[in-house]
N, C-alpha and C. Protein backbone atom coordinates (compact mmCIF):
# COMPACT_ATOMS: atom_id res chain seq x y z
N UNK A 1 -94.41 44.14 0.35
CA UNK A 1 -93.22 44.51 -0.38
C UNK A 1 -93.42 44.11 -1.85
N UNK A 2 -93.18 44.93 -2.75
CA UNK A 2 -93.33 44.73 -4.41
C UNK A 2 -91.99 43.90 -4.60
N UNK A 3 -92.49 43.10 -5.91
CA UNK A 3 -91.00 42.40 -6.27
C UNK A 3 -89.90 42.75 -6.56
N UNK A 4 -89.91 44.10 -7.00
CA UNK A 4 -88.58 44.67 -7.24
C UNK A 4 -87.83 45.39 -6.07
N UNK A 5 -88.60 45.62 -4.96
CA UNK A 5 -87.71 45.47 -3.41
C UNK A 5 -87.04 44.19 -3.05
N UNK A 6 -88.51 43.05 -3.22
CA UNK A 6 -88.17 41.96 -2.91
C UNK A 6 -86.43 41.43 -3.52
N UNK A 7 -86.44 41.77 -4.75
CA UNK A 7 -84.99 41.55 -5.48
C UNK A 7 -83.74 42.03 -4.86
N UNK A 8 -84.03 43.28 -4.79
CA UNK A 8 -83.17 44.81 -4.52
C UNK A 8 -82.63 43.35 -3.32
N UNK A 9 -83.40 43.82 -2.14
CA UNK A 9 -83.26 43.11 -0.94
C UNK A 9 -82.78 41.70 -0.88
N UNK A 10 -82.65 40.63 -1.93
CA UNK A 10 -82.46 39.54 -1.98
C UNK A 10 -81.35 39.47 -2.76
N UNK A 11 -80.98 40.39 -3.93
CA UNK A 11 -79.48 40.49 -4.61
C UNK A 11 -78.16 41.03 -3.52
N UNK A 12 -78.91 42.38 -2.62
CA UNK A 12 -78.41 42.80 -2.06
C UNK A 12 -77.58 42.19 -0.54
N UNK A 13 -77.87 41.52 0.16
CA UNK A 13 -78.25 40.48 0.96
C UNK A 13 -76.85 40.15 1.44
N UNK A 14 -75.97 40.27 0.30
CA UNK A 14 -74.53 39.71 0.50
C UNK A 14 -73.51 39.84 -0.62
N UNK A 15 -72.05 40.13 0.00
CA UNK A 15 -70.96 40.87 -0.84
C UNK A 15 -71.26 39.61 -2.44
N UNK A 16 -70.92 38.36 -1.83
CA UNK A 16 -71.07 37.32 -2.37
C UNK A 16 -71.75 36.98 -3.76
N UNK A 17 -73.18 37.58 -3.48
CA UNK A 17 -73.74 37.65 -4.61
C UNK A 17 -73.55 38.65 -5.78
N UNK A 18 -72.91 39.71 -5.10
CA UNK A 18 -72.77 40.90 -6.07
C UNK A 18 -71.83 40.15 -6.74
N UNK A 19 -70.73 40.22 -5.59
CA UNK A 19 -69.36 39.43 -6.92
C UNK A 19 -69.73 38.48 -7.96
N UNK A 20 -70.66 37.48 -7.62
CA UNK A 20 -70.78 36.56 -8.23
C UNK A 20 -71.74 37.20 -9.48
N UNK A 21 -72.34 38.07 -9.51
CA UNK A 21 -73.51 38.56 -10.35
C UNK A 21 -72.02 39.40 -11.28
N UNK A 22 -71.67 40.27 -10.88
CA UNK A 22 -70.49 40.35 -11.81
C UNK A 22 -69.50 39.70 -12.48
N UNK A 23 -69.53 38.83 -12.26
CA UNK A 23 -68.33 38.26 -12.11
C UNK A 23 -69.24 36.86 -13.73
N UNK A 24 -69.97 36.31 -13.51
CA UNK A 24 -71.24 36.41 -14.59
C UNK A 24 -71.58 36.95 -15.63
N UNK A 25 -71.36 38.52 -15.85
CA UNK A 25 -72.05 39.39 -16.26
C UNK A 25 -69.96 39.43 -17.34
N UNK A 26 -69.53 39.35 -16.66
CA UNK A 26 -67.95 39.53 -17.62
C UNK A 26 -68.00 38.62 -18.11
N UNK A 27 -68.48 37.75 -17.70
CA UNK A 27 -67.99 35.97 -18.29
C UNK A 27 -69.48 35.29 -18.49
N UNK A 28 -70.27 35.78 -19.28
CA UNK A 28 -71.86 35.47 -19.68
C UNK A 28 -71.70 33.96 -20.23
N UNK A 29 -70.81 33.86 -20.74
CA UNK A 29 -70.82 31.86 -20.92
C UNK A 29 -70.39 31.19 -20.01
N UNK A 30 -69.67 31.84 -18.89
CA UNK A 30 -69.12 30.60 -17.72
C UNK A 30 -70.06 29.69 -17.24
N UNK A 31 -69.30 28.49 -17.04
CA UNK A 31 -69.76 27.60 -16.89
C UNK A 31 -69.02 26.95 -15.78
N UNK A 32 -69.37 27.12 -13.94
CA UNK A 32 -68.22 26.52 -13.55
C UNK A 32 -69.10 26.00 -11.85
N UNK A 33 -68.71 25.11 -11.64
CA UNK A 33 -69.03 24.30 -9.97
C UNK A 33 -68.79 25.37 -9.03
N UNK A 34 -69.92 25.35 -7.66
CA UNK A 34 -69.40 25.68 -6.46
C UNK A 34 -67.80 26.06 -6.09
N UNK A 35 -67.24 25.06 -5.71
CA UNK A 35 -65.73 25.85 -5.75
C UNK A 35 -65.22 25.90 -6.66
N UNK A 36 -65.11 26.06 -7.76
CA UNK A 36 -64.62 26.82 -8.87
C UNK A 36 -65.43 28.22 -8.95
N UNK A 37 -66.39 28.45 -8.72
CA UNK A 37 -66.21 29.95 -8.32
C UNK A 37 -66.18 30.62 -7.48
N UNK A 38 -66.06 29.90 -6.43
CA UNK A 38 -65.39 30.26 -4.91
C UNK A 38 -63.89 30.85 -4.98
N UNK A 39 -63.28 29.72 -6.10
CA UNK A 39 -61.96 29.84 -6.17
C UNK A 39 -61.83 31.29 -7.09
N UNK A 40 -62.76 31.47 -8.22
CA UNK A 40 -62.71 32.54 -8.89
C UNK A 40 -62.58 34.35 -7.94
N UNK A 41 -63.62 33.57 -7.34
CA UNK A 41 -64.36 34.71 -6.35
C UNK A 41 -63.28 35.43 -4.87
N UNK A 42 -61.99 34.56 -5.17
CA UNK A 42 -61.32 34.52 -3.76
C UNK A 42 -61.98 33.62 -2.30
N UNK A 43 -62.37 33.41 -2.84
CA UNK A 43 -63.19 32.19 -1.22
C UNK A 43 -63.42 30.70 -1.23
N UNK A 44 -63.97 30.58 -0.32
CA UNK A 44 -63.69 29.11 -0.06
C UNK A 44 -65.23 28.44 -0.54
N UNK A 45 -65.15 27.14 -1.11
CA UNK A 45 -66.35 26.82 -1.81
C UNK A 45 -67.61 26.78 -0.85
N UNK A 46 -67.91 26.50 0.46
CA UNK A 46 -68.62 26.20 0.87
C UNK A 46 -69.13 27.61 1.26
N UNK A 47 -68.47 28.70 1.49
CA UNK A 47 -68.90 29.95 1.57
C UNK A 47 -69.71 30.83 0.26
N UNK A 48 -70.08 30.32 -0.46
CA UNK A 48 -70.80 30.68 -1.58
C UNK A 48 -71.45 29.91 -2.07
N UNK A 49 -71.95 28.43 -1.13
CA UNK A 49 -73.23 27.83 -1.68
C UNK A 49 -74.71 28.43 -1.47
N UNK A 50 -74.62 29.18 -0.50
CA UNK A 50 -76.18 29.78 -0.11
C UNK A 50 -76.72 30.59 -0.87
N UNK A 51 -75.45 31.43 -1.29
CA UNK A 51 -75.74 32.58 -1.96
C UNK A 51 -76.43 31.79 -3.68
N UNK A 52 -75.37 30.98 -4.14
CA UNK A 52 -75.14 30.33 -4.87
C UNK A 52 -76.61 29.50 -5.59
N UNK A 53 -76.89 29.02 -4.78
CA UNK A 53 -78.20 28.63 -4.47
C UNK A 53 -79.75 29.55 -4.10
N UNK A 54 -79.44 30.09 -3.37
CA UNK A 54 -80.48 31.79 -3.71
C UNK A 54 -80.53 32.35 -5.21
N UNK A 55 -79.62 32.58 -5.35
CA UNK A 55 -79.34 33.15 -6.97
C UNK A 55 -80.20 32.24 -8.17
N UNK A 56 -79.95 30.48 -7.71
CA UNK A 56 -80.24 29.47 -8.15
C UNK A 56 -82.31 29.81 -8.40
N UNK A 57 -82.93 30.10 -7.11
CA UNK A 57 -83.95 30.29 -6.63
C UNK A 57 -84.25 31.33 -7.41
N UNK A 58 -84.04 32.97 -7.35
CA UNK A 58 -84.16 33.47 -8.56
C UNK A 58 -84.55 33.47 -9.82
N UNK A 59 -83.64 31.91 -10.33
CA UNK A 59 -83.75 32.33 -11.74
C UNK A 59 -82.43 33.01 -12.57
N UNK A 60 -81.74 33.43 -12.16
CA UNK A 60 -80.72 34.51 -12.46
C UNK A 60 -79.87 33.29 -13.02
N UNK A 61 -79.33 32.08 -11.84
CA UNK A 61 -78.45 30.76 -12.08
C UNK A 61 -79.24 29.99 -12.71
N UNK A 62 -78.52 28.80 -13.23
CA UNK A 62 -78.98 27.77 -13.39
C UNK A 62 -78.20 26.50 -12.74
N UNK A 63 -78.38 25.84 -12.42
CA UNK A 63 -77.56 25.11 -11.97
C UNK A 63 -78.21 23.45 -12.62
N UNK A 64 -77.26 22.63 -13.26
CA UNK A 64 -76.93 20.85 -14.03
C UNK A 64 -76.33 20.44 -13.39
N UNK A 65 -76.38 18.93 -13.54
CA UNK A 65 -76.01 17.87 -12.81
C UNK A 65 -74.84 17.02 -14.42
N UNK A 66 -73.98 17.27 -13.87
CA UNK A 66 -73.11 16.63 -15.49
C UNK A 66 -72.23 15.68 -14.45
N UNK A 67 -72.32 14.58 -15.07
CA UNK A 67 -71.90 13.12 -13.91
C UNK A 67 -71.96 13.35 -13.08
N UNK A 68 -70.84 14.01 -12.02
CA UNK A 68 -71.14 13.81 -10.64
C UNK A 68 -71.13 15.65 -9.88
N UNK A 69 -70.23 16.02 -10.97
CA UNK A 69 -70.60 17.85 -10.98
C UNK A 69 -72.02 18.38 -10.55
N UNK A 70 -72.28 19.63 -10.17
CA UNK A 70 -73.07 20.79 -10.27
C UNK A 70 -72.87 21.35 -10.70
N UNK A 71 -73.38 22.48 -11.96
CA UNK A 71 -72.46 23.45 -12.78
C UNK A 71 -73.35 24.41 -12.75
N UNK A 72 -73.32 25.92 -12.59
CA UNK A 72 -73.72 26.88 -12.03
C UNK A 72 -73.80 27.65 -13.63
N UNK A 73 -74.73 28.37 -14.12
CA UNK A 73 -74.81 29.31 -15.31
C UNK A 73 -75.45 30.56 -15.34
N UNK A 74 -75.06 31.35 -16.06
CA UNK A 74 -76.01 32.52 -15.99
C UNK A 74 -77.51 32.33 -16.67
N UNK A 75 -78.70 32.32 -16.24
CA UNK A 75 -79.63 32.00 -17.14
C UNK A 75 -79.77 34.05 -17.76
N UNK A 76 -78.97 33.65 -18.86
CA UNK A 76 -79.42 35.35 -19.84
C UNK A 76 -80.69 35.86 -19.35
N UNK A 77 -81.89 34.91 -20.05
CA UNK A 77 -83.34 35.43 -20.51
C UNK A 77 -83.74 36.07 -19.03
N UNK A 78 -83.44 35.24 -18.21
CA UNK A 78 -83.91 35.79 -16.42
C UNK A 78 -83.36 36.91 -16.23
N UNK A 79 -81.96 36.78 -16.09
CA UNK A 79 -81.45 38.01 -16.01
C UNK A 79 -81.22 39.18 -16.29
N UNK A 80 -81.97 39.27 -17.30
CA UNK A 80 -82.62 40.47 -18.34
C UNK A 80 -83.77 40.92 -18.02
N UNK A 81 -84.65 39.85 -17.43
CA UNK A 81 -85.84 39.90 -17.09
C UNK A 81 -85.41 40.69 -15.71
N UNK A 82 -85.12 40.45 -14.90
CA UNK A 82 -84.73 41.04 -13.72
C UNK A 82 -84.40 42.53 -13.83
N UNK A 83 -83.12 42.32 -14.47
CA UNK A 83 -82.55 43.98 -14.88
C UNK A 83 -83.66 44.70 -15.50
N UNK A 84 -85.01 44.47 -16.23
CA UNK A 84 -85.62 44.99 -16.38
C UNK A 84 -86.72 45.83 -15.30
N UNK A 85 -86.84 44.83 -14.35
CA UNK A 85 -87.48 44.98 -13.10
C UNK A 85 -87.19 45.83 -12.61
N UNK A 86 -86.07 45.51 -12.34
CA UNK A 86 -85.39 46.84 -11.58
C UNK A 86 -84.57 48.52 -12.03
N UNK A 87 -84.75 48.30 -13.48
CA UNK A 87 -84.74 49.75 -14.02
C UNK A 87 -85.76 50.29 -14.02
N UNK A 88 -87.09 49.82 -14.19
CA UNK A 88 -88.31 49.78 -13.88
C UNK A 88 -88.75 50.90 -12.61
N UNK A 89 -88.24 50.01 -11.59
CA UNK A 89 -88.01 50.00 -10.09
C UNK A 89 -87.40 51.62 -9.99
N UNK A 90 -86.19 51.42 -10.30
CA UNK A 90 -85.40 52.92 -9.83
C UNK A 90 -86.14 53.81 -11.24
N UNK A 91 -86.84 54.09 -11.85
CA UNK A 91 -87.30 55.48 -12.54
C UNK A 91 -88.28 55.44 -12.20
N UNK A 92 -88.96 54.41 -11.98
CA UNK A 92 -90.66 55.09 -10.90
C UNK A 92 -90.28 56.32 -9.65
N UNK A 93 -88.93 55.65 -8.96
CA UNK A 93 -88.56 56.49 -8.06
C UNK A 93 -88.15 57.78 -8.02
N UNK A 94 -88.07 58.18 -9.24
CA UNK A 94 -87.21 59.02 -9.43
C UNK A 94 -88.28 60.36 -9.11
């Protein structure tokens, strides 16, 4: 599998991540913990750590340790990098 399936298939994966990839993409400076964007997201915090953390794996998140917090970010430069991948991806196909 090429990496830009690999993505497709790993963004795709769950409602969760989309929301959260949007939800990101409106709010490119947010800056907010596990359940705080659970709470954003309509859900419950522990239901969006996996995803949360996948995303993390990516590259796409970033995730800091600020005292006793986790704080979740969009890393831009990745995520550009990605979206590149995958425009990439869909006009080869075409």
């Amino acid at each position: 599998m090429d990496e830009a399936s690999e993505l497709l298939n790993r963004l795709l994966a769950s409602m969760i991540k989309g929301e959260t990839m949007s939800l990101f993409h409106k709010n490119p400076g947010l800056m907010d913990t596990a359940d705080g964007l659970a709470r954003r997201l309509g859900r419950i915090g522990a239901s969006v750590e996996a995803d949360l953390e996948d995303l993390v794996d990516l590259g796409i998140l970033r995730k800091k340790r600020i005292g006793r917090f986790e704080i979740f970010s969009l890393d831009r430069r990745k995520d550009m990098e990605i979206q590149e991948i995958l425009s990439n991806h869909f006009r080869s196909i075409r």
